[in-house]
Structure formats: structure tokens, C-alpha cells
Protein backbone atom coordinates (compact mmCIF):
# COMPACT_ATOMS: atom_id res chain seq x y z
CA UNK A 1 0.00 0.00 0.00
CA UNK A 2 1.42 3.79 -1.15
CA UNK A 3 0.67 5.44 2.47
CA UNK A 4 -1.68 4.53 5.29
CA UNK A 5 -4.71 7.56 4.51
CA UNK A 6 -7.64 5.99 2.94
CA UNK A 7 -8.82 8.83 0.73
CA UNK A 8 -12.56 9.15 -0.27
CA UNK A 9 -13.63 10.76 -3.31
CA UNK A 10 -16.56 11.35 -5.21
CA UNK A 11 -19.67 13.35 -6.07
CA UNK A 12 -21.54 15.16 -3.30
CA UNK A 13 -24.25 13.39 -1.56
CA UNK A 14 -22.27 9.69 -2.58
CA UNK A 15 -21.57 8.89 1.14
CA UNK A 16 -18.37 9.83 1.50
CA UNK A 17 -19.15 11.17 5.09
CA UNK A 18 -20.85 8.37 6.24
CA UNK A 19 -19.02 5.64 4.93
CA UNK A 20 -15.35 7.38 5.97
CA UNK A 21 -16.93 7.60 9.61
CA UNK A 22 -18.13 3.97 9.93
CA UNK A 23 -15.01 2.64 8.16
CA UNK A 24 -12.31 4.72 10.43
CA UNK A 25 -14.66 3.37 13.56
CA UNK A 26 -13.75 0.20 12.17
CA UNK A 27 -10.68 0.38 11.41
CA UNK A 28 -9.61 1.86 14.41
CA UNK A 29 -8.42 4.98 13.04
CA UNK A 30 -9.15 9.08 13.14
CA UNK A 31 -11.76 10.54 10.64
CA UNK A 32 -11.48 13.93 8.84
CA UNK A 33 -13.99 15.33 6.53
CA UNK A 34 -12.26 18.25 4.78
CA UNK A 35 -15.36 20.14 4.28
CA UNK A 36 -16.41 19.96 8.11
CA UNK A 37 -12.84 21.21 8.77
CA UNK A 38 -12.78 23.97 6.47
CA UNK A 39 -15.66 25.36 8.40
CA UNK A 40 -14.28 24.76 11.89
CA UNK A 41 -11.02 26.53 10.90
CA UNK A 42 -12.94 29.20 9.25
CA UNK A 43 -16.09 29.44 11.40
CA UNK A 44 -18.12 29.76 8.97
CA UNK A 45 -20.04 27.12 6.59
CA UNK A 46 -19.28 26.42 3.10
CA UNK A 47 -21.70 28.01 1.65
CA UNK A 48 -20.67 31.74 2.81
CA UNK A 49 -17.07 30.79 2.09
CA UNK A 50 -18.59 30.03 -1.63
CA UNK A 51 -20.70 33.50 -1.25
CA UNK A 52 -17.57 36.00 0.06
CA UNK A 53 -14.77 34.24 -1.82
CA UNK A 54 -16.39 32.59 -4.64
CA UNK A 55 -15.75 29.03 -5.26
CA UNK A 56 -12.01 29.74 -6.21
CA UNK A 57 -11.56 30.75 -2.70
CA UNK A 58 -12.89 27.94 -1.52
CA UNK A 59 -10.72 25.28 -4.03
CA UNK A 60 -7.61 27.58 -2.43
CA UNK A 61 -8.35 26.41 1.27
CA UNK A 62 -9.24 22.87 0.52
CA UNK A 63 -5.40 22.49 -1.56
CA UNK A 64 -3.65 23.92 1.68
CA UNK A 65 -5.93 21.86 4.00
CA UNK A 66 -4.98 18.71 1.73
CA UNK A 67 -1.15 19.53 1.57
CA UNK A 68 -1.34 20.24 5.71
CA UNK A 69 -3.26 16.55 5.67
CA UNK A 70 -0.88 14.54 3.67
CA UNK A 71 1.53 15.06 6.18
CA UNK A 72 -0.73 13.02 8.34
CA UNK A 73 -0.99 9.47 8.92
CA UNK A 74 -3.37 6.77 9.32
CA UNK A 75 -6.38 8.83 8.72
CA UNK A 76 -9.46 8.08 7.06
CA UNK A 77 -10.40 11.68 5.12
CA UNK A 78 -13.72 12.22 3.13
CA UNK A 79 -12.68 14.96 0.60
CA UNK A 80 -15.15 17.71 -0.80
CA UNK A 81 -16.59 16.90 -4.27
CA UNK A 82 -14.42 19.26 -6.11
CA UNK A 83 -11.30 18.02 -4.96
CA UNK A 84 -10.08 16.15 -7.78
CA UNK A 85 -10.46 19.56 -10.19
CA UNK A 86 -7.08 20.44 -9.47
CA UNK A 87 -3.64 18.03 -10.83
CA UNK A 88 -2.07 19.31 -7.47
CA UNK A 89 -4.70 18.10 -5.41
CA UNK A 90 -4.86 14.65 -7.39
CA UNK A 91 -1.42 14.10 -6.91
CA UNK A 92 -1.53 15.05 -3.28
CA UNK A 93 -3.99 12.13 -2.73
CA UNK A 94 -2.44 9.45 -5.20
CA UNK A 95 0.71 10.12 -3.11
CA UNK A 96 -0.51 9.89 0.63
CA UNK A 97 -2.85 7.04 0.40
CA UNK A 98 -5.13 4.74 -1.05
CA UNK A 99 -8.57 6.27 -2.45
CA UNK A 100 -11.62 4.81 -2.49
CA UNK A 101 -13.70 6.58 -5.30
CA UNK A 102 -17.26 6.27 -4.10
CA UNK A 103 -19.38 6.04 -7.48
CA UNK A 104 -22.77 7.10 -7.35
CA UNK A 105 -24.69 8.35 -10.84
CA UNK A 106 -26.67 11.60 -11.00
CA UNK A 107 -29.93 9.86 -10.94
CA UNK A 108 -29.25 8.28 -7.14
CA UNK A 109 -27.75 11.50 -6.32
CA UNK A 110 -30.82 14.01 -7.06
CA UNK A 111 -32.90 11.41 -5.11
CA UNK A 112 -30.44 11.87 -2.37
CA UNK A 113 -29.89 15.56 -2.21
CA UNK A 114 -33.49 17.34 -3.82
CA UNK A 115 -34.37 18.65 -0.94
CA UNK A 116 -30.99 19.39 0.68
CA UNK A 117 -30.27 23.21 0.96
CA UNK A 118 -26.62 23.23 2.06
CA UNK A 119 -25.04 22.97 -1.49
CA UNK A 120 -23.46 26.26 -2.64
CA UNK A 121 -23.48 24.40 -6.10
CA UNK A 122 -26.97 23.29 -5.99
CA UNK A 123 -28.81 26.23 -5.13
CA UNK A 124 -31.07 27.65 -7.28
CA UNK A 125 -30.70 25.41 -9.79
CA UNK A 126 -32.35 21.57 -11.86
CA UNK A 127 -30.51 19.28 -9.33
CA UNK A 128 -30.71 16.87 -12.03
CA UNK A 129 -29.37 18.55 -15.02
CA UNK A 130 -26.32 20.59 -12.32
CA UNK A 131 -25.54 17.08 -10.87
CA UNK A 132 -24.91 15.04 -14.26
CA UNK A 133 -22.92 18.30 -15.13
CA UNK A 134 -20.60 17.42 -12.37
CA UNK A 135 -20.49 14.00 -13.15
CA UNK A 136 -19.72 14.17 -16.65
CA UNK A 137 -16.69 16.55 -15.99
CA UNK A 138 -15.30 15.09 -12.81
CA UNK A 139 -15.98 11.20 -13.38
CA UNK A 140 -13.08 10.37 -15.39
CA UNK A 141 -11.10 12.83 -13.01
CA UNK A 142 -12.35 10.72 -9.65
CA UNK A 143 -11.48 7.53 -12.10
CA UNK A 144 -7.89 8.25 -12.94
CA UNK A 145 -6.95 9.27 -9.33
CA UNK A 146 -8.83 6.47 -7.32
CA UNK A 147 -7.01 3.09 -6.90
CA UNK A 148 -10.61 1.20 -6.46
CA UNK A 149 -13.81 2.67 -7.99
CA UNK A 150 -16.79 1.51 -5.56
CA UNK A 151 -20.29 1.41 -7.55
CA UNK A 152 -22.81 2.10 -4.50
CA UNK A 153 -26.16 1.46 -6.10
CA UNK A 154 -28.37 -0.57 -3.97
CA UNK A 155 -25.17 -1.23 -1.42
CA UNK A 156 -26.02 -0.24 2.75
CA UNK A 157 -23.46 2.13 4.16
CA UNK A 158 -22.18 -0.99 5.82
CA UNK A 159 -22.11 -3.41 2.18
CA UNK A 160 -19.73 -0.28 0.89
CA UNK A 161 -17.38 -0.35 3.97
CA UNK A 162 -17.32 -4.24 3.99
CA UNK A 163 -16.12 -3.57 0.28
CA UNK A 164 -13.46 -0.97 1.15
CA UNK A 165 -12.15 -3.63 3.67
CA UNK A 166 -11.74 -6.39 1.49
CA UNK A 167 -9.77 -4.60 -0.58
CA UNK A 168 -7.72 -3.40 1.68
CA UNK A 169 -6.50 -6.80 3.21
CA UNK A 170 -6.20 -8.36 -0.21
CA UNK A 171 -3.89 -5.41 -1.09
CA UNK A 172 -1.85 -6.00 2.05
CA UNK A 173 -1.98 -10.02 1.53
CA UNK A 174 -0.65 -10.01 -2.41
């Protein structure tokens, strides 16, 4: 294995959150979601960091979170949606771990997030139609920089982290 983090990536609203909380519980290890840290650092939630500083700003304090993070070890960290926009950020995480990209198609998605408010890049806008935009220009991104793709359709929270796991020891044990 490259480096002990187990990186999550993927869409908004694919479970990254969930699933990196109930796998580091498992695996005996410390959790960070990158967007929940943002805010504590900042004090302020996503979305006004996306308001005041445009979503440019925000990209900017997720990179230096991520390099401050890759210095870190044995971590499981759910990464913000956008992550994998930026090379530097994709080669951050292909170097300080083994990612887990958590695949989940628009359709799933707008069933999962219609009525969720808390989206800078959902608001005020066809769910739908915004979320197969991101998928179409970040899927082969998410792709290229995870080491296993996980499909989640019709898998429990606890089916996706069984997953994660068995790849994980059969990694260790070739």
C-alpha cells in the first residue's frame, strides 16, 4: 500500500461522510472530513465561504488543507466533491494514500440531495441537469486518481465499507 490515509472521493451526496466515519470506527483509526474542517477553521459554513470568496476561494483552502493533511498518517479523510479539479490536489492524494472513489450516478444523487439546501453548487438550480454536469466533468477525473472505484447502487453504508475492507486486506496479503 502507497501510504496509510484511505482517501474518499466522489460526487456530493455519494456517502463519503458516512461511509469514511463507519469505516475509520472500524478500522480503528481518526476521521477527517475536509469540508467539516474547512468550516471549523474558518467558522463559517461552506456556503458563505462560496458567497464571500467565490468558489475559487474555496478550491484555495481545501489544496492547503490537503497539503497540511498529507503530512498526516493513518487517517481516514472524506474529501469535498471538487477536490479532484485540481492536478495538485490529485497528486496530493495518489501520493498519501489509497482512495476509495465512491461512485454514485446523478440519478441516485438528485434522489439523495433534492431537498438538501446546504449545497453552494446546488442552489437555485435543476438538481438533475447541475448534478450530471458534475459527473460528466469530474468522473473520469475521480477515475484516474482512485485506486478502487466503488459502484454504491443498492449497497447499505455498511455493504460499501465491507467492500473498502476487502480490498484493503487483499492489497496487504498479495
Amino acid at each position: 500500500m502507497k501510504a496509510t490515509n484511505i482517501f474518499l472521493i466522489g460526487l456530493m451526496g455519494s456517502g463519503k461522510t458516512t461511509i469514511g466515519k463507519l469505516l475509520a470506527k472500524k478500522l480503528n483509526r481518526s476521521f477527517i472530513d475536509t469540508d467539516q474542517l474547512i468550516e471549523q477553521k474558518t467558522g463559517v459554513d461552506v456556503s458563505m465561504i462560496f458567497e464571500f470568496e467565490g468558489e475559487r476561494g474555496f478550491r484555495d483552502r481545501e489544496t492547503k488543507l490537503l497539503s497540511d493533511l498529507s503530512e498526516k498518517l493513518n487517517h481516514v479523510i472524506s474529501t469535498g466533491g471538487g477536490v479532484v479539479l485540481s492536478k495538485f490536489n490529485r497528486d496530493i492524494i495518489s501520493n498519501s494514500g489509497t482512495t476509495f472513489y465512491l461512485k454514485t450516478y446523478p440519478k441516485e444523487l438528485s434522489l439523495r440531495l433534492k431537498n438538501d439546501k446546504t449545497r453552494p453548487l446546488l442552489k437555485n438550480t435543476d438538481v438533475e441537469r447541475k448534478l450530471t454536469e458534475l459527473y460528466e466533468e469530474r468522473c473520469s477525473l475521480y477515475e484516474t486518481t482512485a485506486d478502487y472505484i466503488i459502484e454504491t447502487k443498492n449497497k447499505r453504508a455498511t455493504q460499501i465499507v465491507l467492500e473498502i475492507e476487502e480490498k484493503l486486506n487483499s492489497y496487504e496479503n498479495n
